[in-house]
Protein backbone atom coordinates (compact mmCIF):
# COMPACT_ATOMS: atom_id res chain seq x y z
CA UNK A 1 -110.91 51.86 3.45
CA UNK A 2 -107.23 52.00 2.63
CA UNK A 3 -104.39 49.64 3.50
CA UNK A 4 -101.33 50.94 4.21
CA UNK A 5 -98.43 48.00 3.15
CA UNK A 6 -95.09 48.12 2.81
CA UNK A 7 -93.15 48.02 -0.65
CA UNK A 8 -91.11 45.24 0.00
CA UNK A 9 -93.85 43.00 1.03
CA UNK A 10 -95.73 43.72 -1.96
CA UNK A 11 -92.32 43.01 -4.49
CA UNK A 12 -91.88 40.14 -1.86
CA UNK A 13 -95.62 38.45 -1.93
CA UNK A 14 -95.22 38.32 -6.31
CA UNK A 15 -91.87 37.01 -6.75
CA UNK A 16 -93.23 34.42 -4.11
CA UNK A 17 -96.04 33.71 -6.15
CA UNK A 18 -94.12 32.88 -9.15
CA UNK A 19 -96.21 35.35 -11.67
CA UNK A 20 -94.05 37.53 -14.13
CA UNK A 21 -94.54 41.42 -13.15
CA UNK A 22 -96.40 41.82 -16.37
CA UNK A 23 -99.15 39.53 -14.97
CA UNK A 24 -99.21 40.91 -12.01
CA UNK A 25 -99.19 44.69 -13.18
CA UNK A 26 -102.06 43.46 -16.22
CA UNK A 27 -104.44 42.61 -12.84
CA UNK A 28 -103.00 45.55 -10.75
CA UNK A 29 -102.53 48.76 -12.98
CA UNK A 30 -102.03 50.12 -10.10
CA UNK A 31 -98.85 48.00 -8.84
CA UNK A 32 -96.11 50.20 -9.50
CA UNK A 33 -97.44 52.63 -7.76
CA UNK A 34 -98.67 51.15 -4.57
CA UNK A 35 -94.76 49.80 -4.66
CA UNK A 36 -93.14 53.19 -5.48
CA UNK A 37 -95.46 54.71 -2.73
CA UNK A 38 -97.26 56.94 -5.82
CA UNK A 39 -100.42 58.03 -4.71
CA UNK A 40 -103.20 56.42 -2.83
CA UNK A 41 -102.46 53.08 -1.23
CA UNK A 42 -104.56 50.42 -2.27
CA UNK A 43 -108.20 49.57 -0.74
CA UNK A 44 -108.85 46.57 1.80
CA UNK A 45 -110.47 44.72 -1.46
CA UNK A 46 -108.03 45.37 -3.61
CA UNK A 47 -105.54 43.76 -0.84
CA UNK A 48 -107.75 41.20 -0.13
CA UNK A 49 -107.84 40.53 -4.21
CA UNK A 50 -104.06 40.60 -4.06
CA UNK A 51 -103.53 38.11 -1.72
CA UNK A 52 -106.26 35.37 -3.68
CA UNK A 53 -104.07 36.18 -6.82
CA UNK A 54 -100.54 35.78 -4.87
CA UNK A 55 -101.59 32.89 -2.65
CA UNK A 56 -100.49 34.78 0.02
CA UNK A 57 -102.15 35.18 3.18
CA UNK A 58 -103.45 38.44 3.89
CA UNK A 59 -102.26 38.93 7.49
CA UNK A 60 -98.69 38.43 5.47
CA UNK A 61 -99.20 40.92 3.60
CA UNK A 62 -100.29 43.45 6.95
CA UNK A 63 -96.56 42.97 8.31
CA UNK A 64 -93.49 45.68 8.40
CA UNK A 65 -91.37 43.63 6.54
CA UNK A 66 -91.53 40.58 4.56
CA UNK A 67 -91.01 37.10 6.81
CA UNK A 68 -88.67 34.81 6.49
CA UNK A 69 -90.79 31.66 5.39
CA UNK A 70 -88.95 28.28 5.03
CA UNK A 71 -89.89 24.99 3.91
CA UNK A 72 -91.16 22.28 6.63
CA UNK A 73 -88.72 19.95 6.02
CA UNK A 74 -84.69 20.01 4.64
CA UNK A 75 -84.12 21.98 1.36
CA UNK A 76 -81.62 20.05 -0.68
CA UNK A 77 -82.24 21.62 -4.17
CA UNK A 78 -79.10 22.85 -4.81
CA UNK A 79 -75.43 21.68 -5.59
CA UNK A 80 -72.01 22.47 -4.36
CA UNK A 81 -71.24 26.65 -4.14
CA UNK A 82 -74.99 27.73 -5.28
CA UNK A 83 -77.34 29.18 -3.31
CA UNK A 84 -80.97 28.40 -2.48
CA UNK A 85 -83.91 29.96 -3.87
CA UNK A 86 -86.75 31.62 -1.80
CA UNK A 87 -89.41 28.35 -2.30
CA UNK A 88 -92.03 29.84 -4.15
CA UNK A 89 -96.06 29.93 -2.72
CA UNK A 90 -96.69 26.11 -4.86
CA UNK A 91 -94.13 24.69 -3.50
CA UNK A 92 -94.91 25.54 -0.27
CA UNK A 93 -98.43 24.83 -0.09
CA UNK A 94 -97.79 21.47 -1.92
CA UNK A 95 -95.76 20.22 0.79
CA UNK A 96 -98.19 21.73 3.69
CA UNK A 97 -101.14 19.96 2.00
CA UNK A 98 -99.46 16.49 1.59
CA UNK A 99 -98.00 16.97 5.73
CA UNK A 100 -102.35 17.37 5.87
CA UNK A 101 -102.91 14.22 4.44
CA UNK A 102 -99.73 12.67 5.65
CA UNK A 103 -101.28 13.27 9.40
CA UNK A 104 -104.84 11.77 8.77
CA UNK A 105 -103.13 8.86 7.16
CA UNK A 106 -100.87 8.13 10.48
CA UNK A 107 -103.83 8.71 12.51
CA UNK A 108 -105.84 6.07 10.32
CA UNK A 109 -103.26 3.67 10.92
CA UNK A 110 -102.77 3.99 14.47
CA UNK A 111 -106.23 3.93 14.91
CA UNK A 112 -106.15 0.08 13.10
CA UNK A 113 -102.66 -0.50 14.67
CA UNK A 114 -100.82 -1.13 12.32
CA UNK A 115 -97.14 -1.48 13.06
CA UNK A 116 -93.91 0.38 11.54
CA UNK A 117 -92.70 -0.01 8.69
CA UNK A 118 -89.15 -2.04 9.03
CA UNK A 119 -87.17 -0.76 6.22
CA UNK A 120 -87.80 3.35 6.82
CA UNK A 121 -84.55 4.92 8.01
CA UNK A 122 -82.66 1.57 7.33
CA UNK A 123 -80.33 2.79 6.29
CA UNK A 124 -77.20 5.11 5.91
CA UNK A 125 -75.45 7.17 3.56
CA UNK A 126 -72.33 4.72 4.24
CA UNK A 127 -74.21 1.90 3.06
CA UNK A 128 -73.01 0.47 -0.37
CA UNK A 129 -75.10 1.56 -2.45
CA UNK A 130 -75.61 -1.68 -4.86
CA UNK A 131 -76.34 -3.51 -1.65
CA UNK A 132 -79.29 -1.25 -0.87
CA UNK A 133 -80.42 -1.40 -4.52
CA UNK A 134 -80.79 -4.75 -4.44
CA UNK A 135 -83.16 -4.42 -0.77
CA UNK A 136 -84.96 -1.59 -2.30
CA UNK A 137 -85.76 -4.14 -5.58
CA UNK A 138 -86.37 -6.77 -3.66
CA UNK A 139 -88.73 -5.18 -0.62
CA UNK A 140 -90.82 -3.15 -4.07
CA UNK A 141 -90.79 -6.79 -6.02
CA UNK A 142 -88.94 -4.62 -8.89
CA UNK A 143 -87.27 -5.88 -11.34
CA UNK A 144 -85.40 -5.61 -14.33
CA UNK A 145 -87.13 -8.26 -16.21
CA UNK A 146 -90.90 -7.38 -15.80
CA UNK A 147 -90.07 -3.21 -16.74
CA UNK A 148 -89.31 -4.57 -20.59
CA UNK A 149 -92.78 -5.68 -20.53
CA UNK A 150 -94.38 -2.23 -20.23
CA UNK A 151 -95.14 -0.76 -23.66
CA UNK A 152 -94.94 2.89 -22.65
CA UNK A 153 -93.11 4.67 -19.82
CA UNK A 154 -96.90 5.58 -18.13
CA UNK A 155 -97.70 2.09 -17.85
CA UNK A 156 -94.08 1.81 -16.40
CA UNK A 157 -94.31 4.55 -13.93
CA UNK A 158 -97.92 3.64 -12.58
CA UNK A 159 -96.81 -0.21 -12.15
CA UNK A 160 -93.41 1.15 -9.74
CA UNK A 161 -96.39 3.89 -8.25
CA UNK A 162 -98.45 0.30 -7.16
CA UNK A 163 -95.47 -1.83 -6.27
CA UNK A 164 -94.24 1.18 -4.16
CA UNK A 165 -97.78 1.75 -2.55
CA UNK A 166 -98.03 -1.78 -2.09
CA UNK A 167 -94.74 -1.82 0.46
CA UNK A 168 -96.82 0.69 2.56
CA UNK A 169 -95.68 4.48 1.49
CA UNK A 170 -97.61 6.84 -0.31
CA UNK A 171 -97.04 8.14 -3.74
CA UNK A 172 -98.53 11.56 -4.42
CA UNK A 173 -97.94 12.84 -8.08
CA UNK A 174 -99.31 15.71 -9.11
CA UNK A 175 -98.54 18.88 -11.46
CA UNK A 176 -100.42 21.50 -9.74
CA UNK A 177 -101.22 22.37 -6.33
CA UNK A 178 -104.21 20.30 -5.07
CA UNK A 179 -106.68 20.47 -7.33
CA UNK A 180 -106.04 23.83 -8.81
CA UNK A 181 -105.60 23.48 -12.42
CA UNK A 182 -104.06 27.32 -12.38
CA UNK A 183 -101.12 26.66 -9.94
CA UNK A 184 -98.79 24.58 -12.26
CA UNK A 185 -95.88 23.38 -10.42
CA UNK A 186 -92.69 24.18 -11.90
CA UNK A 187 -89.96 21.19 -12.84
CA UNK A 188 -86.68 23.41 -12.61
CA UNK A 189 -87.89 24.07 -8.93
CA UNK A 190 -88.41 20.81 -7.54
CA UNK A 191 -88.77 17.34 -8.97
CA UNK A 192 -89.86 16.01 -5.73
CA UNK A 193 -89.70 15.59 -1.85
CA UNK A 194 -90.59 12.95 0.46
CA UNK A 195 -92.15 13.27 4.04
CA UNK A 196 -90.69 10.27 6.40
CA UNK A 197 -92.68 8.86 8.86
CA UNK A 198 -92.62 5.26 10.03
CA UNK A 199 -95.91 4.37 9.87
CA UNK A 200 -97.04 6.51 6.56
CA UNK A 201 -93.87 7.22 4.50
CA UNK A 202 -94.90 9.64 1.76
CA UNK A 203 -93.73 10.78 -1.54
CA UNK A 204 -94.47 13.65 -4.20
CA UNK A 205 -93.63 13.60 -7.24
CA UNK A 206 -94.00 16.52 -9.91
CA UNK A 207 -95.95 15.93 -12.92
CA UNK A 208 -95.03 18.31 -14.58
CA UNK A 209 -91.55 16.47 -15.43
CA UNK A 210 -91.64 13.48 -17.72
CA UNK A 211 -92.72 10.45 -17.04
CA UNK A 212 -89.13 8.69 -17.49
CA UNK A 213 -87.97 11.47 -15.72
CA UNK A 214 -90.45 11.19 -12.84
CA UNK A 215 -89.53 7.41 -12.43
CA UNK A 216 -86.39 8.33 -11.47
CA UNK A 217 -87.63 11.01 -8.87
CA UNK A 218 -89.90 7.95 -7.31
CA UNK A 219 -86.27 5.78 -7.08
CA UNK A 220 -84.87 8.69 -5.11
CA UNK A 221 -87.30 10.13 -3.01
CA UNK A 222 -88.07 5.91 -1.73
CA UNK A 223 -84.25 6.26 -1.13
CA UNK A 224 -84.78 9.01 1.27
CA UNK A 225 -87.40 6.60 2.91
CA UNK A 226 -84.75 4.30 3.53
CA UNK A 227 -82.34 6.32 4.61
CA UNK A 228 -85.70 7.77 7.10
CA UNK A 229 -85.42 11.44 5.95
CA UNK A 230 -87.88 14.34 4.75
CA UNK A 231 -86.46 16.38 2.18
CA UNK A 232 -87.25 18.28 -0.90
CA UNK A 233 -85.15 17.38 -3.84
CA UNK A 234 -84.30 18.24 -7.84
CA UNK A 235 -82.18 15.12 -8.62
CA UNK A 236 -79.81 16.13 -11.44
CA UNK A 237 -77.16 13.51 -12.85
CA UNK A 238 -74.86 16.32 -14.70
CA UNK A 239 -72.82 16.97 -11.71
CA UNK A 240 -69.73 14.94 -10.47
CA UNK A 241 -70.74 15.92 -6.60
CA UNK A 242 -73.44 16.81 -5.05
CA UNK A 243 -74.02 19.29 -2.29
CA UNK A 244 -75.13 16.67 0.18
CA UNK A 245 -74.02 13.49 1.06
CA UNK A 246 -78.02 12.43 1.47
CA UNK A 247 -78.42 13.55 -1.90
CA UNK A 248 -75.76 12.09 -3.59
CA UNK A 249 -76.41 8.52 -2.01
CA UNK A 250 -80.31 8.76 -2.75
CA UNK A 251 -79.02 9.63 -6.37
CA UNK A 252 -76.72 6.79 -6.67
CA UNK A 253 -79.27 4.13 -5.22
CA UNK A 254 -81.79 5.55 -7.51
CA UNK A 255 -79.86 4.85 -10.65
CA UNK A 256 -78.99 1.43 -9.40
CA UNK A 257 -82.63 0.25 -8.90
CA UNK A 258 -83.56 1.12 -12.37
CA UNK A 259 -80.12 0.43 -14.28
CA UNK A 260 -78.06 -2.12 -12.73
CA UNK A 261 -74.37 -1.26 -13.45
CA UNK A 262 -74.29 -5.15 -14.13
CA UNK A 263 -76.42 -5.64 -16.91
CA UNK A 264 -76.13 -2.26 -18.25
CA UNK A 265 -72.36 -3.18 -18.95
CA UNK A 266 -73.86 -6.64 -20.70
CA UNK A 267 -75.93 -4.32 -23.02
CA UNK A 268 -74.43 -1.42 -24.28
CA UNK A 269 -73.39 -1.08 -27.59
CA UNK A 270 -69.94 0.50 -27.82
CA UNK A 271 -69.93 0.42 -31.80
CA UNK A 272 -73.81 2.02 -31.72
CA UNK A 273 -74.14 5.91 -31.82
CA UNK A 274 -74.30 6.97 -28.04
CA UNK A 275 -77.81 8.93 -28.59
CA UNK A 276 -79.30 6.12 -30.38
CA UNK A 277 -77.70 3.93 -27.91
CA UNK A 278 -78.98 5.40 -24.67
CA UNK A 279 -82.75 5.64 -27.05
CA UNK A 280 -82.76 1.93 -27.08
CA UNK A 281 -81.42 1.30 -23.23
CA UNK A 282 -84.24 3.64 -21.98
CA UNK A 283 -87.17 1.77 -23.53
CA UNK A 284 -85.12 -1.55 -22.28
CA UNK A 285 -84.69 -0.20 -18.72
CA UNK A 286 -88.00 2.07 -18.81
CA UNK A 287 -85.61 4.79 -17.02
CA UNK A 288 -84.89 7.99 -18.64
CA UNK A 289 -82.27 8.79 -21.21
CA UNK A 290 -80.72 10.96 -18.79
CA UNK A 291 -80.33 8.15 -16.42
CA UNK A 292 -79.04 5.52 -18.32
CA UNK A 293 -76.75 8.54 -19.63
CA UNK A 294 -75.21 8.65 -16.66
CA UNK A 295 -74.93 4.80 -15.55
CA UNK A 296 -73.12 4.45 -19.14
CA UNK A 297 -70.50 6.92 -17.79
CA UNK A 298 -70.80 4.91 -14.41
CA UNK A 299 -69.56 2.12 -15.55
CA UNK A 300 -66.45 3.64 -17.31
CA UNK A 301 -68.44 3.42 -20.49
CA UNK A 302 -68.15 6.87 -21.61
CA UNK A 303 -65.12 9.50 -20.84
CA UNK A 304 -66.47 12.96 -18.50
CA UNK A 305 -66.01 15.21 -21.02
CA UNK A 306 -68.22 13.34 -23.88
CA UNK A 307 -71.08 12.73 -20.92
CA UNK A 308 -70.92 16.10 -19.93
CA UNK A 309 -72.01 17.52 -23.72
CA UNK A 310 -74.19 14.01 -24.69
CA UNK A 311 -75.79 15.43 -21.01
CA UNK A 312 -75.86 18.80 -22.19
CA UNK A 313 -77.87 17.82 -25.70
CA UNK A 314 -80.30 15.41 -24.22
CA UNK A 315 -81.48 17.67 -21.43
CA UNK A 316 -82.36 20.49 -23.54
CA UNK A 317 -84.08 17.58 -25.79
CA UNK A 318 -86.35 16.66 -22.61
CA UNK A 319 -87.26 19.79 -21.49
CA UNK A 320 -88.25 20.97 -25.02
CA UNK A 321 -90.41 17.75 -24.24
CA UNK A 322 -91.54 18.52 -21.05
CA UNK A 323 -92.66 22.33 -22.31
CA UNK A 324 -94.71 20.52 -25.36
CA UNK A 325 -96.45 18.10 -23.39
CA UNK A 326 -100.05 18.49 -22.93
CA UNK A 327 -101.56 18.58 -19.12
CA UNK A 328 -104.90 17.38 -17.95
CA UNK A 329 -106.85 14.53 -18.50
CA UNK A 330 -109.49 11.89 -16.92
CA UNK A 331 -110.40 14.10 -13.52
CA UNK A 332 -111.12 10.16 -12.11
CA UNK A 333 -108.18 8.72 -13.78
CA UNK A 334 -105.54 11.49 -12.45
CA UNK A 335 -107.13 12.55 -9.06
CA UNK A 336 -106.12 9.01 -7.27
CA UNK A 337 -102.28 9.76 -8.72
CA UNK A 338 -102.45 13.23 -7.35
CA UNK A 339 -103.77 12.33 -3.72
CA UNK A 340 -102.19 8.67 -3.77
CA UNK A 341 -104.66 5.69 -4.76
CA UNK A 342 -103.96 3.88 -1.26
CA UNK A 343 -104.46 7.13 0.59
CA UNK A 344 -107.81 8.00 -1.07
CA UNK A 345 -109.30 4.83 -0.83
CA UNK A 346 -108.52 5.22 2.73
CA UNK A 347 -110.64 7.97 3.53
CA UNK A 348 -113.40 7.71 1.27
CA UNK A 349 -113.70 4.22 2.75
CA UNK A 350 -113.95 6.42 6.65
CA UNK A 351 -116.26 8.59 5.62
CA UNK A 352 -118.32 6.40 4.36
CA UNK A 353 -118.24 3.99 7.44
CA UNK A 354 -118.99 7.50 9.16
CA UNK A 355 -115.30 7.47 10.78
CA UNK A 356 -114.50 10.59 9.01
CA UNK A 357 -116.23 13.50 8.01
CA UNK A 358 -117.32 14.39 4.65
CA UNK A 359 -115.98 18.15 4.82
CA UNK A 360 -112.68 16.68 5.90
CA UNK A 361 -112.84 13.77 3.49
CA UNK A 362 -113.79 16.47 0.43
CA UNK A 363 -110.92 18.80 2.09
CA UNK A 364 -108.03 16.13 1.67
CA UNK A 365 -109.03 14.87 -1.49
CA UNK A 366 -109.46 18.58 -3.33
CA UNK A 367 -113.10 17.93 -3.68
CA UNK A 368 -116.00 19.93 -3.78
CA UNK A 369 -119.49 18.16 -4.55
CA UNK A 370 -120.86 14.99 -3.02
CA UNK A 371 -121.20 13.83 -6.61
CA UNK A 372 -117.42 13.37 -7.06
CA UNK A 373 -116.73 12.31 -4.22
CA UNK A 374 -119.42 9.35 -5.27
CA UNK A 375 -117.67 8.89 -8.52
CA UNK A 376 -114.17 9.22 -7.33
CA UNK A 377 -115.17 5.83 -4.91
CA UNK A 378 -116.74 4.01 -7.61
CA UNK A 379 -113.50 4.33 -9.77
CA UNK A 380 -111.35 2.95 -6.77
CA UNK A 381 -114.00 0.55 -6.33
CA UNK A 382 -115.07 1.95 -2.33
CA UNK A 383 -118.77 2.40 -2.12
């Protein structure tokens, strides 16, 4: 059997799934053709093959033209006079699953009645922003003093993950989509988005970014929590203004948690080179380079010009990182980052009290065998 579909739903389903046309043709000699209309169209398998490869549904793939799909939630990836990408099939499905777990979790808490959370949508892109700082530090217990103390900027970023699980959200962060190690997420897309709710505030952050750089992303996406809105962001420090007010508040907050114009002014070096300089401030602050960058030229430090092409050097120095690192690691160590450590204790601890099922419980969680989902509960201590 043979499936008629048309040519700009095929070119449409693989730039959505992110795969270079090489890839696609090297699994589908036949691509070209089927696109150019060249001979026979393609059998139901083969379709049904596509659409596993493409992450696209298949009914998608059945319709006259390609749809106009959009993102659950506001799309604020973009700056001043550029336009938006088409979100690709990871991104998507990222945010759909954690909107999944996002509802179980409200429902959990309803069901124990628990009450909101006072400080989501607090607050409003008016606010000063060193004043809201300060409540953000103070509500997460985070402080300047006690991020010296962490050796390495993993031990940094999972101690801000706890203190901001502890104040009630979720933190989510994860480099691929659930747990499929073959759908990396990409970093120039999206760094992050958060998902308000008042009862089970939730945050992603992607992995696949640095680990200073992903503190940052945490800082802004709690800002969006405070300010009580869902949005998907890619916070970049390289432009004077941003597109959106939200995002240039959330931003601004964000470097003010981690690098108080106050002290930052108290340490910097004036007479030190300004890329050993903002080296030393990082490991002091535990914030990235790119951060503390920018609060140097905050605080009058450093002329636009100079930041711009310091900004310029050091990015292309952190991606070059960020395209080196290696991914993986301990499934039982990683899997409670990806799927939140509070949320995951949550429902392991239902199913096990018989609250929730198991084939829900393994859904949410990316798991497939009773034997990690055992394991997985011993290392959060559940059983």
């Amino acid at each position: 059997m043979r499936v008629d579909i048309a040519p700009e739903v095929l070119v449409w389903a693989s730039v959505r799934s992110g795969l270079a046309h090489d890839e696609i043709v090297r699994h589908f000699p036949r691509f070209d053709d089927w696109v150019g209309q060249h001979g026979d169209a393609p059998t139901l398998r083969q379709v049904e093959s596509f659409a596993q490869r493409t992450h696209t549904p298949v009914g998608m793939l059945l319709l006259p033209a390609p749809p106009e799909e959009a993102l659950p939630i506001p799309d604020f990836r973009t700056f001043a006079g550029q336009g938006l990408a088409q979100p690709s099939a990871d991104l998507l499905d990222a945010v759909f699953l954690c909107e999944q777990r996002q509802g179980w979790y409200r429902e959990h808490l309803l069901g124990l009645g628990e009450e909101p959370l006072e400080f989501v949508g607090s607050r409003r892109t008016t606010d000063d922003v060193d004043l809201a700082a300060d409540e953000i530090r103070e509500v997460l217990g985070f402080q300047v003093s006690q991020r010296a103390s962490h050796p390495t900027w993993t031990e940094a970023l999972r101690a801000l993950i706890d203190l901001v699980e502890g104040a009630g959200m979720l933190v989510m962060v994860s480099g691929i989509v659930g747990s499929n190690t073959h759908r990396v997420l990409d970093p120039t897309e999206f760094r992050g988005f958060a998902l308000v709710d008042e009862l089970a505030p939730l945050v992603f952050i992607n992995a696949t970014d640095t680990k200073a750089a992903q503190i940052f992303t945490l800082a802004h996406e709690v800002a969006h929590v405070w300010l009580g809105q869902s949005a998907v962001s890619n916070p970049r420090l390289d432009r004077p203004e941003r597109s959106n007010a939200s995002e240039q508040w959330c931003d601004a907050v964000a470097a003010e948690v981690l690098v108080p114009l106050e002290t930052l002014r108290q340490q910097f070096n004036a007479n030190a080179p300004i890329q050993d300089e903002i080296q030393r401030l990082a490991g002091f602050y535990k914030a990235s380079t790119l951060v503390v960058l920018r609060r140097i030229f905050d605080g009058g430090l450093l002329g636009w010009d100079e930041y711009r092409a310091a900004y310029a050097s050091e990015y292309e120095r952190v991606m070059a990182i960020v395209r080196e690192s290696p991914s993986g690691g301990d499934f039982y160590n990683t899997q409670p980052l990806r799927a939140s450590r509070r949320f995951s204790k949550a429902i392991i601890a239902s199913a096990l009290e018989g609250n929730t099922t198991y084939r829900e419980a393994y859904r949410l969680l990316g798991l497939k065998t009773a034997d990690t989902f055992a394991k997985l509960g011993e290392a959060l201590g559940v059983s």
